[in-house]
Protein backbone atom coordinates (compact mmCIF):
# COMPACT_ATOMS: atom_id res chain seq x y z
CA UNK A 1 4.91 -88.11 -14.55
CA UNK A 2 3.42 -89.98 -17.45
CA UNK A 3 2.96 -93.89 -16.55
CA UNK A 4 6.17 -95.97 -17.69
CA UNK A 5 4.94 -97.67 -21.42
CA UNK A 6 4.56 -100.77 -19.69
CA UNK A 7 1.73 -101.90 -22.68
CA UNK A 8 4.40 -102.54 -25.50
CA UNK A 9 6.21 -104.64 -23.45
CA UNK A 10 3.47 -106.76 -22.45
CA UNK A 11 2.63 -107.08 -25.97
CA UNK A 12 6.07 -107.77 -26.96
CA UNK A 13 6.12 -110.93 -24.54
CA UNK A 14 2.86 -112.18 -25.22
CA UNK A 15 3.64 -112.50 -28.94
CA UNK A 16 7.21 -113.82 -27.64
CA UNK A 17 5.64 -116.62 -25.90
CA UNK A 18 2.91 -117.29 -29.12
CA UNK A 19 5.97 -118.02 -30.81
CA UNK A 20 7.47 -120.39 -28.52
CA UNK A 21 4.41 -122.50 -28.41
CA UNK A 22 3.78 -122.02 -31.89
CA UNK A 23 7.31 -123.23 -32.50
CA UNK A 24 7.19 -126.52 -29.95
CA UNK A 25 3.64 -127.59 -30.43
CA UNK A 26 3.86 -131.27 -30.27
CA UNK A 27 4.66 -131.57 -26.46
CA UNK A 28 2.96 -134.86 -24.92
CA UNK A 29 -0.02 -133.72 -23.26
CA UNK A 30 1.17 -134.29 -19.39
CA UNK A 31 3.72 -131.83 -20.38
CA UNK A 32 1.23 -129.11 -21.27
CA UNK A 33 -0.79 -130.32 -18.08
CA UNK A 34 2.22 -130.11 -15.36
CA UNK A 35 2.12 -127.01 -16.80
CA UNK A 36 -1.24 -125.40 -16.19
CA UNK A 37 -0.51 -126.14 -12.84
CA UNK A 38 2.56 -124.42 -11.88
CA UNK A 39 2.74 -120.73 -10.92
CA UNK A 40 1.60 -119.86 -7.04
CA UNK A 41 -1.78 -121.42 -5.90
CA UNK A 42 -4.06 -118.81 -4.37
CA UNK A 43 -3.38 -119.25 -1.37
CA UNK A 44 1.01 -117.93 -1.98
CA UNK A 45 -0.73 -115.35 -4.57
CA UNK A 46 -3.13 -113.81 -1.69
CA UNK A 47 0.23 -113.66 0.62
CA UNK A 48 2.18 -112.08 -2.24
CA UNK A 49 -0.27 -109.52 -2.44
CA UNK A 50 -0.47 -109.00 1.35
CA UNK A 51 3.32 -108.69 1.37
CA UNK A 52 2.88 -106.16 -1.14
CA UNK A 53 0.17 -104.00 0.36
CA UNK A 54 2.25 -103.84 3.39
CA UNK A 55 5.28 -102.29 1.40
CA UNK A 56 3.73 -100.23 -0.17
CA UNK A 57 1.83 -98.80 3.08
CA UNK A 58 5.09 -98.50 4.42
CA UNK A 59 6.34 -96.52 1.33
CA UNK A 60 3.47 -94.29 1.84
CA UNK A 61 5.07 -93.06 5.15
CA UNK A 62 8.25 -92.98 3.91
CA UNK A 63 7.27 -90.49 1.16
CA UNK A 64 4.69 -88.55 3.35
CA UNK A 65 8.03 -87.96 5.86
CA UNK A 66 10.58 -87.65 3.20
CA UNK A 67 12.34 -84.16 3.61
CA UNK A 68 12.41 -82.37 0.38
CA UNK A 69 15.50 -80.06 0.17
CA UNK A 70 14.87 -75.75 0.26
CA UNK A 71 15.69 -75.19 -3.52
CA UNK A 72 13.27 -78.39 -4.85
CA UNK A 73 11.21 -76.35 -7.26
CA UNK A 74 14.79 -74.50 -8.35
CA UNK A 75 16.38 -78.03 -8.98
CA UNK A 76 13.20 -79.82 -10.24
CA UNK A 77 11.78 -77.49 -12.63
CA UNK A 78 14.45 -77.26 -15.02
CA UNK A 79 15.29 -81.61 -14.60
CA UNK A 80 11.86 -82.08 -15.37
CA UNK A 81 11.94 -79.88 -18.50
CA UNK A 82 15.19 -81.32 -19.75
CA UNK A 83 13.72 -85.03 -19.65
CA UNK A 84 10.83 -84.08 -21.06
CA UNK A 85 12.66 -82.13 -23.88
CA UNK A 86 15.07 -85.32 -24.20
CA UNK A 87 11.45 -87.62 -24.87
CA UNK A 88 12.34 -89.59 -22.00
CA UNK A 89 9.56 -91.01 -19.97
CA UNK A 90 11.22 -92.11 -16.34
CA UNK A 91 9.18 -95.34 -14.85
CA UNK A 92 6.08 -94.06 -12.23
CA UNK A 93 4.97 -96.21 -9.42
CA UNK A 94 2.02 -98.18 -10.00
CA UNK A 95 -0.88 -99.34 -7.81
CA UNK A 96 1.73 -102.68 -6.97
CA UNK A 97 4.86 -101.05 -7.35
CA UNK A 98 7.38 -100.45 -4.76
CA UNK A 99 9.51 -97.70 -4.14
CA UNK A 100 12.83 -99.68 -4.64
CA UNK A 101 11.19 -101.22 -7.31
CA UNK A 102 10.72 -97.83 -8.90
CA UNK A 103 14.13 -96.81 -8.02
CA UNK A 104 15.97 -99.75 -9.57
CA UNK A 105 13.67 -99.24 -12.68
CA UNK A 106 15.08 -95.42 -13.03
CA UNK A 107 18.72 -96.07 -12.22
CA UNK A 108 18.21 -98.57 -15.19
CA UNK A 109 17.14 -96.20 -18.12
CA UNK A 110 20.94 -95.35 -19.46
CA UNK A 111 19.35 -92.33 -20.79
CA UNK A 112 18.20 -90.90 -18.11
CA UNK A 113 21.98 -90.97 -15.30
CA UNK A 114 23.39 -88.41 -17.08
CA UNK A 115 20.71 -85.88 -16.93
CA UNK A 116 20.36 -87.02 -13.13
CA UNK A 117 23.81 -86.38 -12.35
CA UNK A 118 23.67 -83.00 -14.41
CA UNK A 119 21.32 -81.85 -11.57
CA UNK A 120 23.12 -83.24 -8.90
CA UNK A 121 20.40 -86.23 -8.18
CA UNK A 122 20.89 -89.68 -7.72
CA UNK A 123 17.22 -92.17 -8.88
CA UNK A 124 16.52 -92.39 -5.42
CA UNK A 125 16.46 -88.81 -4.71
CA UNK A 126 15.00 -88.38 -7.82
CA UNK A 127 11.75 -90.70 -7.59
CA UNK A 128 11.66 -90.40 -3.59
CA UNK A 129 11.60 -85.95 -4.43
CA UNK A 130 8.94 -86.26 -7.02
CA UNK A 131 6.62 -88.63 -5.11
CA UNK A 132 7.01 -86.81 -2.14
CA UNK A 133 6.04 -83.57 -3.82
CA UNK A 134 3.07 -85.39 -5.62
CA UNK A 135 1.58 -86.85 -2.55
CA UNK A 136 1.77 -83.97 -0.50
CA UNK A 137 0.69 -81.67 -3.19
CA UNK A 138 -2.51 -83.87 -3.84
CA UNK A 139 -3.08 -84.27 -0.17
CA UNK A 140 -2.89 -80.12 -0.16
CA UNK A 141 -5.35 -79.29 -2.59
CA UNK A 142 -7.99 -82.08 -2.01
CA UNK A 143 -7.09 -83.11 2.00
CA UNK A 144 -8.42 -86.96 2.72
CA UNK A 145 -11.07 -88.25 5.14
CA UNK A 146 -8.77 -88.35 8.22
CA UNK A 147 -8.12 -91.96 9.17
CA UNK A 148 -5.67 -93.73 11.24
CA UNK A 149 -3.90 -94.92 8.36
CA UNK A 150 -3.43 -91.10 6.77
CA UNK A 151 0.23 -90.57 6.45
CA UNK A 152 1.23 -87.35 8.48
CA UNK A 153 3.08 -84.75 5.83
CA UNK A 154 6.49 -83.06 6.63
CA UNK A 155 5.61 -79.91 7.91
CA UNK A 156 8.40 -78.36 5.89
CA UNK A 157 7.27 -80.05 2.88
CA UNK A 158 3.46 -78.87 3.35
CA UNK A 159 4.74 -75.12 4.27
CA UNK A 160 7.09 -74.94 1.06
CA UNK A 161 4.44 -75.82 -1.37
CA UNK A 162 2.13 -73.81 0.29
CA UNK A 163 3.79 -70.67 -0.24
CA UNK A 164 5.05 -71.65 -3.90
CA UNK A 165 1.69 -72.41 -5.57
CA UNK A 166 2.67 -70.95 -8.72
CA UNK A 167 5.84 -72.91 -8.74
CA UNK A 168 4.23 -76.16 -7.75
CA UNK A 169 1.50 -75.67 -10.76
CA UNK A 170 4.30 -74.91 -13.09
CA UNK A 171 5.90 -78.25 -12.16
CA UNK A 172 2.29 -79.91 -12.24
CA UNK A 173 2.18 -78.75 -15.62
CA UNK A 174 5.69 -79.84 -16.80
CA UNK A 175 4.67 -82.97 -15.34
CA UNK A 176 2.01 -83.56 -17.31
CA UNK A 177 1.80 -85.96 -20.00
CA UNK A 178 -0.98 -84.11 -22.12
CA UNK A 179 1.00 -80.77 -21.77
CA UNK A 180 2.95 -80.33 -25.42
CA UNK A 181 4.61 -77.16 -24.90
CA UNK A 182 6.71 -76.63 -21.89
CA UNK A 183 6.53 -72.99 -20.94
C-alpha cells in the first residue's frame, strides 16, 4: 500500500508550533531553558526504542503465522480496487510502527469502515491480511539469509500464493502506488 501522508502533517504541526512561539515570544529566559530540557534523556529514549524493536519483532511472527482465509485474493482484490477507486490511502506500517498502532490508525479513517464492512473485514483483519500477504509474498520471491530470527511462514499461506502467482501480481499491482489504472 502507498505509505500513510504522514509529511503534511508534520508540516502542519511544525508551522503550528512557529506560531505559538511566534505568538508568546517574551517568555523569561528560564522558561525557554526548563524547556530545552524536558522530553526523555537518552538513556528513556534508547529504552523506548528497545521496547519498540521488541514489538515489532514480535509483530513479525505474528504476521509470518497469521492464517490468511481460502478466498483472500477473491475478497482482497476487489477491497483493494474499491479504496483505491474511492482515493483513499489506508495508514502502512512504518519502520517504528506497531501493528496495533496500525490497526487503531485504520479503524480511525471514517472513510474507510464502510468499505471494510462492505467486504466483510474488520481493520484488524484488514491490515493483519495485507501484511501477512506482503511479507510472505516478499519472503517468496526473494527468500532471506536464514537466521535464527527468520520468521517461519504459514505453510498454507506460502502454498496459496504459490499456486496463485497471477493473482498475487494482480494484487501487487493494485497495490501499488505508481500504478494509475487499475485493470
Amino acid at each position: 500500500m502507498t505509505p500513510f501522508p504522514l509529511r503534511g502533517m508534520l508540516v502542519a504541526s511544525a508551522c503550528a508550533l512557529g506560531f505559538i512561539d511566534l505568538a508568546c515570544p517574551l517568555r523569561p529566559a528560564h522558561a525557554q531553558q526548563a524547556e530545552e530540557h524536558h522530553g526523555p534523556t537518552d538513556e528513556q529514549r534508547a529504552e523506548i526504542q528497545r521496547a519498540v524493536h521488541e514489538a515489532i519483532q514480535q509483530d513479525i511472527h505474528k504476521v509470518a503465522q497469521y492464517k490468511l482465509p481460502k478466498d483472500f485474493f477473491a475478497r482482497m482484490l476487489p477491497l483493494v480496487r474499491q479504496i483505491r477507486r474511492a482515493g483513499i490511502i489506508p495508514p502502512t506500517q512504518t519502520v517504528n510502527m506497531t501493528l496495533t498502532t496500525t490497526i487503531r490508525r485504520t479503524q480511525a479513517m471514517p472513510q474507510l469502515q464502510p468499505i471494510l464492512q462492505q467486504h466483510g473485514m474488520s481493520a484488524e483483519d484488514f491490515v493483519m491480511s495485507l501484511t501477512a500477504f506482503e511479507m510472505t509474498n516478499t519472503m517468496i520471491q526473494a527468500p532471506p539469509r536464514k537466521t535464527k530470527d527468520t520468521p517461519q511462514l504459514d505453510k498454507d499461506n506460502v502454498r496459496l500464493i504459490e499456486t496463485h502467482q497471477a493473482l498475487a501480481q494482480a494484487l501487487v499491482h493494485d497495490m501499488d502506488a505508481e500504478t494509475e489504472h487499475l485493470q
